[in-house]
Protein backbone atom coordinates (compact mmCIF):
# COMPACT_ATOMS: atom_id res chain seq x y z
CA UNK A 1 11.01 -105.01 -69.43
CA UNK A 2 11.38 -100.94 -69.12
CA UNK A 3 13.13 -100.25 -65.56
CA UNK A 4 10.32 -98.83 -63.23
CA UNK A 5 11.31 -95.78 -60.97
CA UNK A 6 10.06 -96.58 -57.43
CA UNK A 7 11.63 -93.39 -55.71
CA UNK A 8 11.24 -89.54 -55.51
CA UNK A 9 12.96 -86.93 -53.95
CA UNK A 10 11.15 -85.81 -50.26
CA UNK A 11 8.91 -82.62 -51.11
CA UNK A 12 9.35 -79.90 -49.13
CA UNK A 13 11.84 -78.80 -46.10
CA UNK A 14 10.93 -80.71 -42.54
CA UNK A 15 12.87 -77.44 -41.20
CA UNK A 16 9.95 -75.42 -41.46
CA UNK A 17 6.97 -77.67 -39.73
CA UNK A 18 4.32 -76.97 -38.91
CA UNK A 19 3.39 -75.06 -41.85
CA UNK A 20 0.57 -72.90 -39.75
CA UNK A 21 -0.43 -69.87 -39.32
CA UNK A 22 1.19 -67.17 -37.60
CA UNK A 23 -0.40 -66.43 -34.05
CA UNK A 24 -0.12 -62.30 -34.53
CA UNK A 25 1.00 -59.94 -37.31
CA UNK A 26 4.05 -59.08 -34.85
CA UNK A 27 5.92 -61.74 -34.43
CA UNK A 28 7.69 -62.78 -31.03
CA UNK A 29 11.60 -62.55 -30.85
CA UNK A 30 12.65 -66.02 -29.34
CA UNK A 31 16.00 -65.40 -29.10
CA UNK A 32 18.83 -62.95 -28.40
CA UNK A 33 22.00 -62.67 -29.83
CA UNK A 34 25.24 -62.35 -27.25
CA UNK A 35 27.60 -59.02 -28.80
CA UNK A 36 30.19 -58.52 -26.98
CA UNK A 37 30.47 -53.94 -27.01
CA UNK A 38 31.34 -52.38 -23.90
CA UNK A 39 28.26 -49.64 -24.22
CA UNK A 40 24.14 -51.27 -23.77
CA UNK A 41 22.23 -51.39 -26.81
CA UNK A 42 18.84 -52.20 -27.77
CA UNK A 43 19.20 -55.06 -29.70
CA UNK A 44 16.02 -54.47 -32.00
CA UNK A 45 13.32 -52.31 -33.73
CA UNK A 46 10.29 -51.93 -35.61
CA UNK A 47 9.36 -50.97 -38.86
CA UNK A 48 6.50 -51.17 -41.39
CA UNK A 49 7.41 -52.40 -45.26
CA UNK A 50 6.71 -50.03 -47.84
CA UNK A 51 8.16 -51.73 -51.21
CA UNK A 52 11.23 -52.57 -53.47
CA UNK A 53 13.47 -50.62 -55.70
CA UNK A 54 16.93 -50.74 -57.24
CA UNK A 55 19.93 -48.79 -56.84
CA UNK A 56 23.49 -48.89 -58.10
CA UNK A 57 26.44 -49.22 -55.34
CA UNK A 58 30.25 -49.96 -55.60
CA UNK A 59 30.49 -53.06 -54.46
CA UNK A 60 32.97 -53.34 -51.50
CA UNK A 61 32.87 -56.68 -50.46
CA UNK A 62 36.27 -58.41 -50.33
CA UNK A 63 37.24 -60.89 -53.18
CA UNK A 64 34.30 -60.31 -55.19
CA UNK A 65 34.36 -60.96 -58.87
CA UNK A 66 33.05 -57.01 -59.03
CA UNK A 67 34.69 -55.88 -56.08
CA UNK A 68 35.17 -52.07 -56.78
CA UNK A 69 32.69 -51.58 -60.04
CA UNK A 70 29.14 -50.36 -59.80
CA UNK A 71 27.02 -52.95 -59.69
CA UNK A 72 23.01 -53.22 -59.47
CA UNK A 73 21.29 -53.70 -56.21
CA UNK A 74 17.48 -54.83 -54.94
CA UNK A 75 17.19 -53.29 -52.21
CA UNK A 76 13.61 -53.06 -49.79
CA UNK A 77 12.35 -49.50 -47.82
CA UNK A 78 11.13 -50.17 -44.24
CA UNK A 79 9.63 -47.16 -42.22
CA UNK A 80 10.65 -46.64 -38.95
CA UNK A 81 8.94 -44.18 -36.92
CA UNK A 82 10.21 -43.49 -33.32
CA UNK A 83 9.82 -45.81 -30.56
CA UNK A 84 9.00 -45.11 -27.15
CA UNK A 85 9.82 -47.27 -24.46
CA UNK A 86 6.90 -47.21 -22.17
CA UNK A 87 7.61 -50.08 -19.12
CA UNK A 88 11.11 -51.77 -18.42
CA UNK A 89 11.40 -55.50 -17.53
CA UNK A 90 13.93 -57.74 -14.95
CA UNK A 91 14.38 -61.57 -15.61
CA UNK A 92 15.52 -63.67 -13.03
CA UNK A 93 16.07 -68.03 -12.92
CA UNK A 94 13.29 -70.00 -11.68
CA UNK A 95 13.92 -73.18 -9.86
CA UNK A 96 13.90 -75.17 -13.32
CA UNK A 97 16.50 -72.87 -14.35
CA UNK A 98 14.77 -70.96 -17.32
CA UNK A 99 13.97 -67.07 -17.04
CA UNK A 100 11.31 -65.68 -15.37
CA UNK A 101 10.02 -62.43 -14.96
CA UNK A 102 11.06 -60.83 -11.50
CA UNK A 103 10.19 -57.27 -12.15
CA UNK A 104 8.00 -55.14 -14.06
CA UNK A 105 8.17 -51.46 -14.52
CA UNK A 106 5.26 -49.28 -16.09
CA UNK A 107 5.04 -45.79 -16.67
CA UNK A 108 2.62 -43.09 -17.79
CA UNK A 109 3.18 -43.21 -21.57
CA UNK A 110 3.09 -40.26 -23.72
CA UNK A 111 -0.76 -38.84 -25.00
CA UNK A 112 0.31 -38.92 -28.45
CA UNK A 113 0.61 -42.80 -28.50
CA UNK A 114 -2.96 -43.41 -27.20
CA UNK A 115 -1.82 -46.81 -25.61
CA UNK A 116 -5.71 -47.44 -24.70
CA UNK A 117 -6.32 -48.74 -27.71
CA UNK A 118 -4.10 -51.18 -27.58
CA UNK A 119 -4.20 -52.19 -24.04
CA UNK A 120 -7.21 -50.44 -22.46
CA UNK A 121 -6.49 -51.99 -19.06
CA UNK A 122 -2.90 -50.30 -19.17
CA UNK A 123 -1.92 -49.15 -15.33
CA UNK A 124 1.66 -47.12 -14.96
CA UNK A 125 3.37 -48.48 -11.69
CA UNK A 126 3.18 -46.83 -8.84
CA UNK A 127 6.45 -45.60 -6.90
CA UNK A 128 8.99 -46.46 -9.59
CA UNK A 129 11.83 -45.55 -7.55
CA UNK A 130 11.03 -47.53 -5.52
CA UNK A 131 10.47 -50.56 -7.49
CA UNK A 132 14.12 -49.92 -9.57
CA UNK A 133 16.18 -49.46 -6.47
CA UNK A 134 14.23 -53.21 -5.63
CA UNK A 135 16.04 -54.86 -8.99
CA UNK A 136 19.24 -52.72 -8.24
CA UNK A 137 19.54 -54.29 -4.38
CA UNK A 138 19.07 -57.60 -6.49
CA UNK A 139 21.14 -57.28 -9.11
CA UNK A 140 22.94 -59.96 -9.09
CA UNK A 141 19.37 -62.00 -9.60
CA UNK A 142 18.46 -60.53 -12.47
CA UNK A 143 19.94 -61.66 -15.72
CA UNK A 144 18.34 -59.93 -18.60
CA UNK A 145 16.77 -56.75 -18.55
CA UNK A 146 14.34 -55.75 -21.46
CA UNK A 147 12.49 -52.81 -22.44
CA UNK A 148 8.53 -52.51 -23.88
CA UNK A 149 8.26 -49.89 -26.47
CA UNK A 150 5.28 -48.63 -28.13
CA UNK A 151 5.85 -47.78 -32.30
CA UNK A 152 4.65 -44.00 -32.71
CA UNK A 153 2.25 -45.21 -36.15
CA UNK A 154 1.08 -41.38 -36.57
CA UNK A 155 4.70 -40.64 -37.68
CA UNK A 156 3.78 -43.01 -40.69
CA UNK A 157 2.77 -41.95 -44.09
CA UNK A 158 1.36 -45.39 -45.13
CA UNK A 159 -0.84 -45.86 -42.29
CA UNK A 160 -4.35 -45.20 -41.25
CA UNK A 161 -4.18 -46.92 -37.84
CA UNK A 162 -3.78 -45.17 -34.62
CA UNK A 163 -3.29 -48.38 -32.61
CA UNK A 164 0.51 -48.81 -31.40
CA UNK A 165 2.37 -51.37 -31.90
CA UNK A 166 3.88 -53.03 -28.95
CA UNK A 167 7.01 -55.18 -28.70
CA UNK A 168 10.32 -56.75 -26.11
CA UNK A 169 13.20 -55.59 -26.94
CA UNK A 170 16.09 -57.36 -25.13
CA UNK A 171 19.19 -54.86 -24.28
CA UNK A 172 23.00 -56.44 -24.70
CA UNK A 173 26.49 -54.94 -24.29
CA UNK A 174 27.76 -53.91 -21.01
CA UNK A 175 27.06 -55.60 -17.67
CA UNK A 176 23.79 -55.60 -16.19
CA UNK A 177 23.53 -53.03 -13.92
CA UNK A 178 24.63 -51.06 -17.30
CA UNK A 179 22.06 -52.32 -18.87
CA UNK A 180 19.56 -51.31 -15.95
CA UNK A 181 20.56 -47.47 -16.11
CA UNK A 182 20.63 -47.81 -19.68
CA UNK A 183 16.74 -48.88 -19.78
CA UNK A 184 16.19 -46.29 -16.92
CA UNK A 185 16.82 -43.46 -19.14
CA UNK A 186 15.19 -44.35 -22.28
CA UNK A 187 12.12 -44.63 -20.25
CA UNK A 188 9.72 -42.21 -21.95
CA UNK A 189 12.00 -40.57 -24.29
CA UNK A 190 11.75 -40.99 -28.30
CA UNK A 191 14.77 -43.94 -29.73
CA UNK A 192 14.88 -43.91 -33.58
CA UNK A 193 16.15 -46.13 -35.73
CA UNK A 194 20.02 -44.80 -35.81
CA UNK A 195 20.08 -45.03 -32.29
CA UNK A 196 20.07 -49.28 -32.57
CA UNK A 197 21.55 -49.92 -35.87
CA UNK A 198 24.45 -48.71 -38.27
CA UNK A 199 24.93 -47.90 -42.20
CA UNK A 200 26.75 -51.40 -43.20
CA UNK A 201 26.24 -53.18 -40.68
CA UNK A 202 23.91 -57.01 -40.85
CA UNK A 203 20.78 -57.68 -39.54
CA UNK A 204 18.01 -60.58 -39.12
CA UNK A 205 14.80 -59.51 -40.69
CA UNK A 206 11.56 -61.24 -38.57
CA UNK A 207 7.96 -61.02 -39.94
CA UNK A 208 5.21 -63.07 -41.35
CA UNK A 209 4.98 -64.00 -45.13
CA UNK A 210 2.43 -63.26 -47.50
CA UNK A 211 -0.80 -65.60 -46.51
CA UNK A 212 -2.03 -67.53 -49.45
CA UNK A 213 -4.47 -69.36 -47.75
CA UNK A 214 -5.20 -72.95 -48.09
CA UNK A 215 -3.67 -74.92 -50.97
CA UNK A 216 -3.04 -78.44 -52.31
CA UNK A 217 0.35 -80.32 -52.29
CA UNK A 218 0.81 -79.66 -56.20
CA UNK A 219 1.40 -75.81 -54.88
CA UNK A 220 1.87 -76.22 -51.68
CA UNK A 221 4.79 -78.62 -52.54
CA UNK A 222 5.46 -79.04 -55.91
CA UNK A 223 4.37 -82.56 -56.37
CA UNK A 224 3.87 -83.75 -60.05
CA UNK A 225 0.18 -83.53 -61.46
CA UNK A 226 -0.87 -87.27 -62.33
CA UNK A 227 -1.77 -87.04 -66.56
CA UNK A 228 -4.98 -86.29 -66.83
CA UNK A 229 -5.49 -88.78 -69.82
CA UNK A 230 -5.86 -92.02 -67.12
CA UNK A 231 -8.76 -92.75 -65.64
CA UNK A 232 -8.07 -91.04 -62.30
CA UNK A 233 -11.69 -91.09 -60.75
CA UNK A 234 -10.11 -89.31 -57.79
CA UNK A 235 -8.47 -86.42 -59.55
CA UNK A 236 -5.13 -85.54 -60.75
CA UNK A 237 -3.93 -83.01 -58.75
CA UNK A 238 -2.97 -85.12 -55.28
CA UNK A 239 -0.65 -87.72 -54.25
CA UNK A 240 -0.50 -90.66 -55.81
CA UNK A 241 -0.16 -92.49 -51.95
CA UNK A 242 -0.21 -91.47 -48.35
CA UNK A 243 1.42 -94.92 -47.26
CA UNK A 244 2.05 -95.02 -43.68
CA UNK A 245 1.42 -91.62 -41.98
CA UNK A 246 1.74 -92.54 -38.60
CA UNK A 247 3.84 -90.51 -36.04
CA UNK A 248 3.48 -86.59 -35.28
CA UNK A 249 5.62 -85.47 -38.61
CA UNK A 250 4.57 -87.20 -41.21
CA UNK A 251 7.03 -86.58 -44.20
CA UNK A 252 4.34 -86.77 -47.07
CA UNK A 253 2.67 -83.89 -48.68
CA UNK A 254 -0.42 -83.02 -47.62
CA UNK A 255 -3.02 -80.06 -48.23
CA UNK A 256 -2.88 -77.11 -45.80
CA UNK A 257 -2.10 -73.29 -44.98
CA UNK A 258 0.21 -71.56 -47.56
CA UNK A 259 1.81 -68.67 -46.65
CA UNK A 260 0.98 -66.32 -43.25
CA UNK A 261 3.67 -67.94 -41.57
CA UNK A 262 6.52 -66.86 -39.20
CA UNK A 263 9.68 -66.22 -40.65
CA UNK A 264 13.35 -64.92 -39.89
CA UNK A 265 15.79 -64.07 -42.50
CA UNK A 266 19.47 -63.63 -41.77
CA UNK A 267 21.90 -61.10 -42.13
CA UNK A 268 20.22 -58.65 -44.53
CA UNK A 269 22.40 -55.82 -44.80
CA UNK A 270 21.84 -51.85 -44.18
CA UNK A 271 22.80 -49.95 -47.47
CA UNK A 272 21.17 -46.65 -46.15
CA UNK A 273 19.50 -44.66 -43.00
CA UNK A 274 17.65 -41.33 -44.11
CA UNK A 275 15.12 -39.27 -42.82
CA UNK A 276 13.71 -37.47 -46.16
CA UNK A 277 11.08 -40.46 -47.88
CA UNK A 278 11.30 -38.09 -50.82
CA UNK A 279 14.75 -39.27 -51.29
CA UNK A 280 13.55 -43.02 -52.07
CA UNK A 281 9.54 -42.41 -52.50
CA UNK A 282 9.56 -42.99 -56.61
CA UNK A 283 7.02 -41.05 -58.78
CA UNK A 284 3.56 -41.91 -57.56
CA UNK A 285 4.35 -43.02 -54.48
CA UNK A 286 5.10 -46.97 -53.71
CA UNK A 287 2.16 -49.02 -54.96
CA UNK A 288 -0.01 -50.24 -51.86
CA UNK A 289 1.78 -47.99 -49.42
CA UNK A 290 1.82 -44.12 -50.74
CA UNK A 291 4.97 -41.94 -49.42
CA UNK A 292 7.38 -42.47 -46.64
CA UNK A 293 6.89 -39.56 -44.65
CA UNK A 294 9.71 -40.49 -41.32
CA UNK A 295 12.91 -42.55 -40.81
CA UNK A 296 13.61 -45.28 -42.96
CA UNK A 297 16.11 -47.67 -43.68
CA UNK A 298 17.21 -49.61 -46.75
CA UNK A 299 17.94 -53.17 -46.62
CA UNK A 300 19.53 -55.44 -49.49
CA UNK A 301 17.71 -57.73 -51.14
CA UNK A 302 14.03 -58.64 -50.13
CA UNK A 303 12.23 -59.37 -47.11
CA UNK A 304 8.98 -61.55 -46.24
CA UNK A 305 5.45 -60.03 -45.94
CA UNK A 306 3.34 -57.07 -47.74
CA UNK A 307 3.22 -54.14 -48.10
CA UNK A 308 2.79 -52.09 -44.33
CA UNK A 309 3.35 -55.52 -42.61
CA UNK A 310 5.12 -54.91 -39.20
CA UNK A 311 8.71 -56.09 -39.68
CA UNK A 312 11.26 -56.79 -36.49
CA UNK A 313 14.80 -55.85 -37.52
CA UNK A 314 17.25 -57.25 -34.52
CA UNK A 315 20.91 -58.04 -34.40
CA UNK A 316 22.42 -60.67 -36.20
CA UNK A 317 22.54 -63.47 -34.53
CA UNK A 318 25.13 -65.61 -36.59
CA UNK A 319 26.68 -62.70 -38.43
CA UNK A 320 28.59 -63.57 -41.36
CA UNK A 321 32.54 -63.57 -40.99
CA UNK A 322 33.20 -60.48 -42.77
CA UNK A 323 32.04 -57.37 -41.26
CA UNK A 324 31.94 -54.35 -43.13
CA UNK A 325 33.31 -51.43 -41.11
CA UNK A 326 31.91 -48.82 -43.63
CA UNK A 327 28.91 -48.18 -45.52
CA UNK A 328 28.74 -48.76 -49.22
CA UNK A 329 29.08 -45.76 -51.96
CA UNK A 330 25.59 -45.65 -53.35
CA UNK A 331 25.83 -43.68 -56.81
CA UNK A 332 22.27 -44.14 -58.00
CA UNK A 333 18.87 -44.55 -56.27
CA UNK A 334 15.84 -45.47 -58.89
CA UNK A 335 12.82 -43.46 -58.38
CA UNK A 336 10.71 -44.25 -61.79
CA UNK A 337 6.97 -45.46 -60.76
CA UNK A 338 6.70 -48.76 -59.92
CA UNK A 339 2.92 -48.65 -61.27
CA UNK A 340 2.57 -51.32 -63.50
CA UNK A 341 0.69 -49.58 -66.54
């Protein structure tokens, strides 16, 4: 009698359940990394996707099989207009020992953001001075200090929204009351992108995917389509059995939401920081986006999410062992049209 298989690989990776939806377009940071640099940094930024193109580089990683030859790269564009921090924020330990918020700090942001459209019942704090001589009398309380900045989206070229985006940034290096005069004079003023982050250097890439909507487990998961030449009254396309699917994770596949969800994506590294999109923008523009028209930065390899998506670049926070301490010779930058047709 023929030998019956009664086993399957599991479908599917229980490291990224739920498979939901994402909550918001921007997605929250949960986590920080520790650096140890003796100057405060912002530890993230913002910036909008545009597209994908190739370039050639010498590659300079150590022990590479092409270590020293030109090699092709994939490389992805993100936009990333100036940021303006518009309120500073003091965490303190609650009696369960996780952080809470102990102060908040909120100025009069600049007219060009029009923050009412975002938040129309936006108040600046009255008598800041007072307020951060408060956290500095405390300061041994407090033990993170954050800044909320607003994206400037009229700096933008592949925008139409006037809206700012808003997002935490957590600030690292230094001790905390270096951290606290640190946030106290960015207050207000315009950061950009170079300000954070440096050519060569590794960073986590956090943003929503592309949303596909809802799909069955034969896309969703890959499970094999039942032959169509049985009598399958039910359909073909589905699993054969649910079998016991008690419990809150249930390891069989089951119909749901593709796509649309949160993601992060380690240690993507910077190949370039410029400030003329002509230098990247190919002929035509990038399809779905146009022309980059303010800061940008070039990352290797691809990230999640479409075209003018919101993407969160922060620190790495497992950095790979080698760290490059210069950037990489880029000898060619592609800028044929990348309209199909």
């Amino acid at each position: 009698m023929a030998h019956r298989k009664t086993s399957a690989p599991k479908r599917g990776s229980l490291g990224v359940r739920p498979r939901k939806r994402a909550s918001e377009f921007i997605p929250v940071i949960r986590s920080w990394p520790s650096i140890d640099i003796s100057n405060p940094v912002l530890l993230g930024f913002l910036g909008y996707k545009v597209g994908m193109t190739h370039i050639i580089v010498v590659d300079d990683r150590p022990g590479s099989p092409t270590e020293g030859r030109e090699i092709f790269m994939p490389v992805t564009i993100v936009e990333t207009p100036s940021m303006i921090p518009i309120a500073l924020r003091a965490y303190g330990v609650n009696s369960r020992g996780g952080l809470e918020v102990m102060q908040d700090i909120w100025i009069e942001p600049p007219k060009e953001l029009e923050i009412w459209r975002r938040v129309p019942t936006y108040k600046p704090t009255s008598n800041i001075d007072g307020r951060i001589n408060m956290i500095k009398d405390n300061i041994e309380l407090v033990k993170r200090i954050s800044l909320i900045l607003a994206s400037n989206v009229k700096e933008v070229g592949g925008l139409s929204k006037k809206a700012p985006d808003i997002i935490e940034i957590c600030i690292g290096g230094g001790n905390i009351g270096e951290r606290l005069n640190y946030a106290v004079s960015l207050l207000g003023k315009h950061i950009t992108v170079d300000q954070v982050f440096q050519v060569g250097q590794f960073v986590d890439v956090i943003a929503v995917t592309k949303g596909k909507g809802f799909q069955g487990v034969v896309r969703r998961f890959g499970v094999k389509e039942l032959p169509r030449w049985h009598k399958h009254r039910k359909g073909s396309r589905r699993i054969g059995s649910r079998s016991p699917t008690m419990g809150a994770l249930s390891e069989v596949p089951q119909p749901g939401q593709m796509g649309f969800h949160r993601r992060t994506e380690y240690n993507k590294r910077i190949i370039m920081i410029g400030e003329n999109g002509y230098a990247i923008t190919p002929a035509g523009g990038f399809p779905h986006y146009g022309i980059v028209k303010s800061k940008w930065i070039m990352l290797w390899g691809s990230i999640p999410g479409v075209p003018k998506r919101p993407i969160i670049l922060r620190w790495p926070i497992r950095p790979p062992v080698w760290r490059p301490k210069t950037a990489p010779q880029v000898v060619y930058v592609s800028l044929d049209s990348k309209i199909a047709g």
